[in-house]
Protein backbone atom coordinates (compact mmCIF):
# COMPACT_ATOMS: atom_id res chain seq x y z
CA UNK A 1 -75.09 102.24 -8.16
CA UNK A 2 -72.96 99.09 -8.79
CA UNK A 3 -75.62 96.10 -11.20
CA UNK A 4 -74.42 92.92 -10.45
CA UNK A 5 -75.57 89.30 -11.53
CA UNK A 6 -74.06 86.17 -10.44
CA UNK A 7 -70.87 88.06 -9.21
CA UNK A 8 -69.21 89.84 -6.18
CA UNK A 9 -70.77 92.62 -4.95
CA UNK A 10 -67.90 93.82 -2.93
CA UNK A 11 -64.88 92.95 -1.10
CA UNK A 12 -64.20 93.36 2.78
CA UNK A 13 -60.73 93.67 3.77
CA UNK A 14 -60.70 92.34 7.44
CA UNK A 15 -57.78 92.23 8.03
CA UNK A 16 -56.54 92.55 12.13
CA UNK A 17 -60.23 92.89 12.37
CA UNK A 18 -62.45 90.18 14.59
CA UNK A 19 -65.71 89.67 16.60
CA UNK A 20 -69.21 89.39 15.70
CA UNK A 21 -70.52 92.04 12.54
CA UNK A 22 -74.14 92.15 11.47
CA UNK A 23 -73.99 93.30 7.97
CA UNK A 24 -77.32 95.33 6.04
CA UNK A 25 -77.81 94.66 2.39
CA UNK A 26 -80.70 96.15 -0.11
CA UNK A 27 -81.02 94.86 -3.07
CA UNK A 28 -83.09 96.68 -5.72
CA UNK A 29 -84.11 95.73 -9.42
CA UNK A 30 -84.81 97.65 -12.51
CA UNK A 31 -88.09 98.27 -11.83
CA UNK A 32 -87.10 99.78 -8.44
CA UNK A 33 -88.39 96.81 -5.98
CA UNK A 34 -86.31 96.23 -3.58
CA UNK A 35 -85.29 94.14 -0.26
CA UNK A 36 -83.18 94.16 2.79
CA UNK A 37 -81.32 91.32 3.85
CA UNK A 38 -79.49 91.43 7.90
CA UNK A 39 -76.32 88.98 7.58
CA UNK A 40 -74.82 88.12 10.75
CA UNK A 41 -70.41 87.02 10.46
CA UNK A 42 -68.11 86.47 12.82
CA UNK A 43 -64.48 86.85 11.88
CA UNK A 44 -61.63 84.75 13.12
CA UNK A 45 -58.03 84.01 13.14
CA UNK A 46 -58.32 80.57 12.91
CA UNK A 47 -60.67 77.80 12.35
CA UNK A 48 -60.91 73.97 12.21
CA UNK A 49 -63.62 71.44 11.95
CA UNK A 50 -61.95 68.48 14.59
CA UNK A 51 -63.59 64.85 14.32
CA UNK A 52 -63.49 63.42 18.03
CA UNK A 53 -61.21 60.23 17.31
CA UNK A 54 -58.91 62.34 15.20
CA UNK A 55 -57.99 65.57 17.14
CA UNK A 56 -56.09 68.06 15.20
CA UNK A 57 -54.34 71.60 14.66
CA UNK A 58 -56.21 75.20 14.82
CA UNK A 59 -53.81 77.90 14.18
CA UNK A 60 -50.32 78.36 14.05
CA UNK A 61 -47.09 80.28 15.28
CA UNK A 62 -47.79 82.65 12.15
CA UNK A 63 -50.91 83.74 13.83
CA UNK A 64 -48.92 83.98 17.24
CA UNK A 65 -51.33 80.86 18.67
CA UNK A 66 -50.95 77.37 18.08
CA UNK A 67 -53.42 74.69 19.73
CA UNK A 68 -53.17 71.00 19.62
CA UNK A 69 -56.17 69.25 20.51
CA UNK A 70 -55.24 64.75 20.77
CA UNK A 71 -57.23 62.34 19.78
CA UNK A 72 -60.45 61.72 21.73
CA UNK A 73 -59.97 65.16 23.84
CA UNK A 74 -63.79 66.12 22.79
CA UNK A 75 -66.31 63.97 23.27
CA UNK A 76 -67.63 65.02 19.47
CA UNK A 77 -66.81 66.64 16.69
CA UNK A 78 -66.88 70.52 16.60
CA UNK A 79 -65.47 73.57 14.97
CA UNK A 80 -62.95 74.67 17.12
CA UNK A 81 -62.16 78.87 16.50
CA UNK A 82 -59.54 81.04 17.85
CA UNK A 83 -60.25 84.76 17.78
CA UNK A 84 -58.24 87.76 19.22
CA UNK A 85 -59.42 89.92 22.29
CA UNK A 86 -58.97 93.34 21.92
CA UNK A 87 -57.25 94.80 25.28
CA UNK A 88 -60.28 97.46 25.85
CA UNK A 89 -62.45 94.49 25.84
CA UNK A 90 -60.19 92.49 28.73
CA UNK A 91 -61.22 92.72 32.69
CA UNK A 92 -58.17 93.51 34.11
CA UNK A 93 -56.48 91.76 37.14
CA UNK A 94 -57.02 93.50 40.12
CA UNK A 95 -53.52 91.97 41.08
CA UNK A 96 -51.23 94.84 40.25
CA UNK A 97 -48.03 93.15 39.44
CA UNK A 98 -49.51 91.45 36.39
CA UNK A 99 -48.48 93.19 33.26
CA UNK A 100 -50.80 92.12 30.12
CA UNK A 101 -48.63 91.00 27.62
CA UNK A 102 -48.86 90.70 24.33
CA UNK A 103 -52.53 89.25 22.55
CA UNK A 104 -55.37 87.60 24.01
CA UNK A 105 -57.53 84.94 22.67
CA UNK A 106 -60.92 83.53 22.73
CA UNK A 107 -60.97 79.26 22.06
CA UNK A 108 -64.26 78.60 21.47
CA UNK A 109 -66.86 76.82 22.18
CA UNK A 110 -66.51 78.40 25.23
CA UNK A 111 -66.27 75.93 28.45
CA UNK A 112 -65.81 72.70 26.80
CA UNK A 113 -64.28 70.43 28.89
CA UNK A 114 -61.21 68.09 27.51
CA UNK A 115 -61.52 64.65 27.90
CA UNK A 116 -57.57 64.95 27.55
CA UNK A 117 -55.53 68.09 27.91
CA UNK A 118 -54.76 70.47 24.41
CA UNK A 119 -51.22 71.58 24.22
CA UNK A 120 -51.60 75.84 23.53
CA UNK A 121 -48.27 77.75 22.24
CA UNK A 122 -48.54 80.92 21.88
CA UNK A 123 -45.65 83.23 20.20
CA UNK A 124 -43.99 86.25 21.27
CA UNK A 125 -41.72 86.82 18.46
CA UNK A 126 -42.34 90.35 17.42
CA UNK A 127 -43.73 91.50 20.04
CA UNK A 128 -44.32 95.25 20.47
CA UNK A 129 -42.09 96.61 23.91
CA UNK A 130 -41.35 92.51 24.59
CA UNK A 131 -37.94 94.31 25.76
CA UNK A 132 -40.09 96.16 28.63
CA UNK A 133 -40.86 92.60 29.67
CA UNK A 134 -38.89 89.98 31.91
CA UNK A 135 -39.44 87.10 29.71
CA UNK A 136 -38.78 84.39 31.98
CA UNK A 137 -41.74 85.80 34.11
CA UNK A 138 -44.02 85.02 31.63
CA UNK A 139 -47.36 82.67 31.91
CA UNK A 140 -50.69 81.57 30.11
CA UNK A 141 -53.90 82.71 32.40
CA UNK A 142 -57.78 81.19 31.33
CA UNK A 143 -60.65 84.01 32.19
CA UNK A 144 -63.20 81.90 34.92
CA UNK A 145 -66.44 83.78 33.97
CA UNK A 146 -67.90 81.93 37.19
CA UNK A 147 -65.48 83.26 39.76
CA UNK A 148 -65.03 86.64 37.54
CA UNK A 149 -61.06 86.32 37.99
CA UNK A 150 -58.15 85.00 35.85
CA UNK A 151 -56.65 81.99 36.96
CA UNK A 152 -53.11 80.98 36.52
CA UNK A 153 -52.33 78.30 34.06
CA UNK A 154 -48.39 78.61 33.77
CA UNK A 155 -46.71 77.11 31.42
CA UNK A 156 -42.34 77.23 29.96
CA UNK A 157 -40.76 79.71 28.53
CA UNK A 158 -38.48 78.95 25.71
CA UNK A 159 -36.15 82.31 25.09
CA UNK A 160 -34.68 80.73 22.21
CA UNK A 161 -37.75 79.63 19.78
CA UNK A 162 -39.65 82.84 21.73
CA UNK A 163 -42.58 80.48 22.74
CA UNK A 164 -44.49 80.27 25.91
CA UNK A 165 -46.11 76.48 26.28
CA UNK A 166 -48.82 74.94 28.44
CA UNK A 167 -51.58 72.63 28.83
CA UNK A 168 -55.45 73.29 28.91
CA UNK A 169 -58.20 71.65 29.90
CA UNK A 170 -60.89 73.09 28.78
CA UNK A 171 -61.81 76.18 25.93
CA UNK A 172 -62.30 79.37 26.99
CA UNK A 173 -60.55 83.35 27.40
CA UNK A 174 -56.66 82.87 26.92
CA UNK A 175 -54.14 85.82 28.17
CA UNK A 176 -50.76 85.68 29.01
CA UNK A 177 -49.31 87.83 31.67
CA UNK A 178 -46.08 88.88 32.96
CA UNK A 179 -45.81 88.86 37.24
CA UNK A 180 -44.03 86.58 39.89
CA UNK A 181 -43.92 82.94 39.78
CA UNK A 182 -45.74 80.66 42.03
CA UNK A 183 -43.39 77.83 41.55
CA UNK A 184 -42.76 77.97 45.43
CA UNK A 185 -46.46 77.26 46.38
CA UNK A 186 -47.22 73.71 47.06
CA UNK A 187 -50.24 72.48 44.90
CA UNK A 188 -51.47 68.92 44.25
CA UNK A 189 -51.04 67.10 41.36
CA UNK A 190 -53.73 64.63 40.23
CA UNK A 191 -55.11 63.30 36.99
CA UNK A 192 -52.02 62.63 35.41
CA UNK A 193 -52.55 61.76 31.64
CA UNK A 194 -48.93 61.20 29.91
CA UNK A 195 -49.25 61.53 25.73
CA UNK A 196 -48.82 59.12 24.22
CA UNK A 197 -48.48 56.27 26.76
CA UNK A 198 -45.03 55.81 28.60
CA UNK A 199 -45.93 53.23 31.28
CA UNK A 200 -46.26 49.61 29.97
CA UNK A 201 -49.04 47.64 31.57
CA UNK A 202 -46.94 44.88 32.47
CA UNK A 203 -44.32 47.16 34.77
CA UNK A 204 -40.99 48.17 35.35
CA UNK A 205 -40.61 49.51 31.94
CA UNK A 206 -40.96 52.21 29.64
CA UNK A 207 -43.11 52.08 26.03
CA UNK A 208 -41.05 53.29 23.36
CA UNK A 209 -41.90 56.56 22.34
């Protein structure tokens, strides 16, 4: 038995580990009383505390995700996390010609709605069997635990800097897939929200950038 006062009691490596862990202590004293303490952690890759009119950066292209969140996209100031998805814990598309690729995320809290869109990059660079892949094919899909099916988010490929980069709206289950590109189907575009501002008010011009 290890006695320890006012030091550590041990170290956890956690590395490439994440999720939710309940650890079980008991402690016991020299005259053999003793008591159990439940500790509940949750491990992440990345974390940030975000004031509202400020915005900021969770992450990074080190940690293969990188989110930018603008100023006044969240209507108050949270801790923003981004923890991997292990594949056996993915639902996967019923859609056979999407090929999960690479890691998957989870942006939490879950479901928040942007007031203004985050900008999500997530790295491919090192990528185990990326040469199994066609690249260019590649595109950001958000889990809809409502409809119980992943819809398509998109996003651009850059081959060069090995970066896939899109827009979301709101937090939730992040995966990128490779499979056929719906660039021919005719959506509509609404809500248009340009960062920062390009139109001036007055007209017929651009603001500076």
């Amino acid at each position: 038995n290890l006695s320890v006062y006012n030091g550590t009691l041990a170290e956890w490596n956690t590395q490439d580990i994440y999720g939710q862990f309940v650890l079980r202590l008991k402690a016991v004293d020299k005259k053999e009383h003793f008591s159990n303490y439940v500790v509940s952690v949750k491990v992440v890759a990345a974390s940030n505390s975000l004031e509202a009119n400020q915005g900021g950066r969770i992450g990074g292209l080190s940690d293969n995700i990188d989110l930018y969140v603008p100023p006044n996209a969240i209507l108050e100031s949270a801790r923003i996390t981004i923890t991997p998805v292990s594949e056996e814990n993915l639902t996967i598309p019923d859609d056979a010609s999407l090929r999960l690729f690479g890691k998957s995320f989870d942006i939490e809290p879950i479901g928040m709605q942007l007031l203004k869109p985050a900008t999500l990059a997530v790295s491919f660079d090192g990528s185990e069997n990326s040469e199994e892949f066609d690249l260019s094919k590649l595109a950001v899909f958000q889990w809809s635990p409502y409809e119980k099916t992943w819809e398509r988010i998109g996003g651009t490929v850059d081959l060069k800097s090995k970066t896939l980069t899109t827009v979301i709206h709101k937090f939730g289950r992040i995966a990128v897939f490779e499979g056929s590109s719906d660039a021919s189907q005719t959506k509509e575009i609404a809500n248009i929200s340009c960062q920062p501002r390009v139109f001036s008010p007055k007209g017929r011009s651009l603001e500076p950038f």
